[in-house]
C-alpha atoms as a PDB file:
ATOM      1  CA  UNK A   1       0.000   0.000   0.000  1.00  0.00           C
ATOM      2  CA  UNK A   2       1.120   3.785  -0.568  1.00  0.00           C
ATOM      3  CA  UNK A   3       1.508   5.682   2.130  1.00  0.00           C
ATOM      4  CA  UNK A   4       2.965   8.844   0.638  1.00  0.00           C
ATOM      5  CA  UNK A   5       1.837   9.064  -2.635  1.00  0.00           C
ATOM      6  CA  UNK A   6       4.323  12.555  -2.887  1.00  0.00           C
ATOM      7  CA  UNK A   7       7.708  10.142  -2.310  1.00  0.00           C
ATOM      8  CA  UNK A   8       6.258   7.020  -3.224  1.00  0.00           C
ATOM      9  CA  UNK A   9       6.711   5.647   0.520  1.00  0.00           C
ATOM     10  CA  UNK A  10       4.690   2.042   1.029  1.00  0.00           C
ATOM     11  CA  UNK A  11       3.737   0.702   4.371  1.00  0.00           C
ATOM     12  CA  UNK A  12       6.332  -2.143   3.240  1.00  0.00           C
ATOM     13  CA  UNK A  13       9.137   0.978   3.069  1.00  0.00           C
ATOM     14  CA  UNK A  14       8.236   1.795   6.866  1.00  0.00           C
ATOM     15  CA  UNK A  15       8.003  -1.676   8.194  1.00  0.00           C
ATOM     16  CA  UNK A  16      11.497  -2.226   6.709  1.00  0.00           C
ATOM     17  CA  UNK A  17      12.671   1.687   7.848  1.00  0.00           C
ATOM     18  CA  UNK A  18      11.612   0.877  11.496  1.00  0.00           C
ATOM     19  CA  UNK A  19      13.321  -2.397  11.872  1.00  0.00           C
ATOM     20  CA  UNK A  20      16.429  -1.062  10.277  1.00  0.00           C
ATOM     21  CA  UNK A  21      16.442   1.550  13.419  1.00  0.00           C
ATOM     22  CA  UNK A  22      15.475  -0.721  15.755  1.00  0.00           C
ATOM     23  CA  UNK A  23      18.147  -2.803  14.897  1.00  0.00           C
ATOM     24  CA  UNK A  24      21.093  -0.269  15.093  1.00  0.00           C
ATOM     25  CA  UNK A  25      19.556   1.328  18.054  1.00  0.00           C
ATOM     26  CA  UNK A  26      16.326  -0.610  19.956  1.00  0.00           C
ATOM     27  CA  UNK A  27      16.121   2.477  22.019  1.00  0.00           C
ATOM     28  CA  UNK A  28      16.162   4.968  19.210  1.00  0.00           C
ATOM     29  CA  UNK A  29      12.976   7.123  19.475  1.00  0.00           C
ATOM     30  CA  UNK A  30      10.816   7.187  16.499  1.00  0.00           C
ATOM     31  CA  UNK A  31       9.442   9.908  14.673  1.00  0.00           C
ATOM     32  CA  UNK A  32       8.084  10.468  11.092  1.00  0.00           C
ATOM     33  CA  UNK A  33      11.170  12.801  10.031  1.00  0.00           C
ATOM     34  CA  UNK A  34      13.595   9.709  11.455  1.00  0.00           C
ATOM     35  CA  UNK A  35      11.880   7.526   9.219  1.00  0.00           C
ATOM     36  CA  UNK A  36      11.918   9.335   6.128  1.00  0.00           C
ATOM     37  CA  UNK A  37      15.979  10.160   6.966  1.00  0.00           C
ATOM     38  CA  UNK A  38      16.603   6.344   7.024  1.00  0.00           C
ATOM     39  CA  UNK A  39      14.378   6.208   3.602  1.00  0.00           C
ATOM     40  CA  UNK A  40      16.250   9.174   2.455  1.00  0.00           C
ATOM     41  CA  UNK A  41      13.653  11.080   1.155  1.00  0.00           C
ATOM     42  CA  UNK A  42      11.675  14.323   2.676  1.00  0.00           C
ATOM     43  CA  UNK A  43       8.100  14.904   3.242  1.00  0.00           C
ATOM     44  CA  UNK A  44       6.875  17.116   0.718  1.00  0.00           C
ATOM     45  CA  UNK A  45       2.902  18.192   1.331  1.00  0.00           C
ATOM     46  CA  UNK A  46       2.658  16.355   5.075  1.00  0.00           C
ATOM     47  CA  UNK A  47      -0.490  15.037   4.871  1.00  0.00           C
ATOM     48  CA  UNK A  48       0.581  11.200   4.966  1.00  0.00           C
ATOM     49  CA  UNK A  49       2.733  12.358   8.174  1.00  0.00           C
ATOM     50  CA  UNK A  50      -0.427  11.023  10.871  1.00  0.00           C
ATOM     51  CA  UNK A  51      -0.500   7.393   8.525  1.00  0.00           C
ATOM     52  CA  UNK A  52       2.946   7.213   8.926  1.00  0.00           C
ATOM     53  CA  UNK A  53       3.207   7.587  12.555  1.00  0.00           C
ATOM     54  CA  UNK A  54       0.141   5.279  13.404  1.00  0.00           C
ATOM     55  CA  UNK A  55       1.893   2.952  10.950  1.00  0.00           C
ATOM     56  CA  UNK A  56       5.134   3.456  12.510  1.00  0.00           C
ATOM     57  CA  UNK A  57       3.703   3.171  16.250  1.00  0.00           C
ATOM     58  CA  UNK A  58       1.289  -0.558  14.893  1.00  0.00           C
ATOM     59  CA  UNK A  59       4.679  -2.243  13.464  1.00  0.00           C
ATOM     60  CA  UNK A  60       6.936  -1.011  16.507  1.00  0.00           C
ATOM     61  CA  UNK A  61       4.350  -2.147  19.063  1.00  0.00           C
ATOM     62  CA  UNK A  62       3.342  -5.236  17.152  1.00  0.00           C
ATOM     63  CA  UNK A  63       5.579  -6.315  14.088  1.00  0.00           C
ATOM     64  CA  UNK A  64       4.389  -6.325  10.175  1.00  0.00           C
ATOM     65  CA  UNK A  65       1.757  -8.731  10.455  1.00  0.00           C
ATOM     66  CA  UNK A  66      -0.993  -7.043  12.313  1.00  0.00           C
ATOM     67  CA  UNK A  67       0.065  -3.399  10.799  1.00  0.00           C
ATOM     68  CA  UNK A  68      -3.578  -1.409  10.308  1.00  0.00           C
ATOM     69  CA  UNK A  69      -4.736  -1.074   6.933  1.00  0.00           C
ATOM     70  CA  UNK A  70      -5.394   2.470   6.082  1.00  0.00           C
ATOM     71  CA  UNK A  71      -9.028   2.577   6.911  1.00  0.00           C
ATOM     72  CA  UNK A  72      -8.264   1.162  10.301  1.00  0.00           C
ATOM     73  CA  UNK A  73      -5.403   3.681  10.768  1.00  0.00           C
ATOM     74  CA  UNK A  74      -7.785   6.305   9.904  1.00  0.00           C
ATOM     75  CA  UNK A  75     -10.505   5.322  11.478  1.00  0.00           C
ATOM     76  CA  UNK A  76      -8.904   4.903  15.083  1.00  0.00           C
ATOM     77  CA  UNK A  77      -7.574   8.828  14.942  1.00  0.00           C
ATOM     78  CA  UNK A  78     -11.199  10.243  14.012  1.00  0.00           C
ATOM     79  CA  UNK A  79     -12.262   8.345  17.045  1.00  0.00           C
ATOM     80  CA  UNK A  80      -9.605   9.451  18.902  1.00  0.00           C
ATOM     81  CA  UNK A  81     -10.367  13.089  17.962  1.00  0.00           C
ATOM     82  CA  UNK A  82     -14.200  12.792  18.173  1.00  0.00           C
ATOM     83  CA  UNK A  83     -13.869  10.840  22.221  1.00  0.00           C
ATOM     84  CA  UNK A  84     -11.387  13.682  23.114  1.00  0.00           C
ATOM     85  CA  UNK A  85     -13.686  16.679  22.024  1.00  0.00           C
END
């Protein structure tokens, strides 16, 4: 799947991005901009930045097999939003 359709970034590109850092450093903190440094690429319009760091957060926590599809990703933050208002 395409996460960021500006760089051509696919949820494949951050499994593999996050267990390349986790495997230099396991205590490394992860961020969107870290994973698009170890891609070496830069974000260009943003708007894939929340998939990323849902997807980012579901293979860290988890591992590749139970990463959230994108309607699951996006689902669970307009929850989020709509419980916290």
């Amino acid at each position: 799947m395409i996460v960021c359709s500006c760089t051509m970034i696919t949820s494949k590109d951050i499994a593999e991005a996050v267990a390349a850092l986790r495997t230099k450093d396991p205590f490394v903190v992860l961020t969107p901009g870290l994973i698009y440094r170890q891609l070496g690429k830069r974000p260009s319009c943003g708007s894939c930045l929340p998939l990323i760091s849902e997807l980012m957060v579901a293979y860290d926590e988890e591992g590749p097999s139970t990463m959230p599809q994108p309607e699951q990703a996006q689902g669970s933050s307009s929850r989020e939003r709509k419980e916290g208002a």
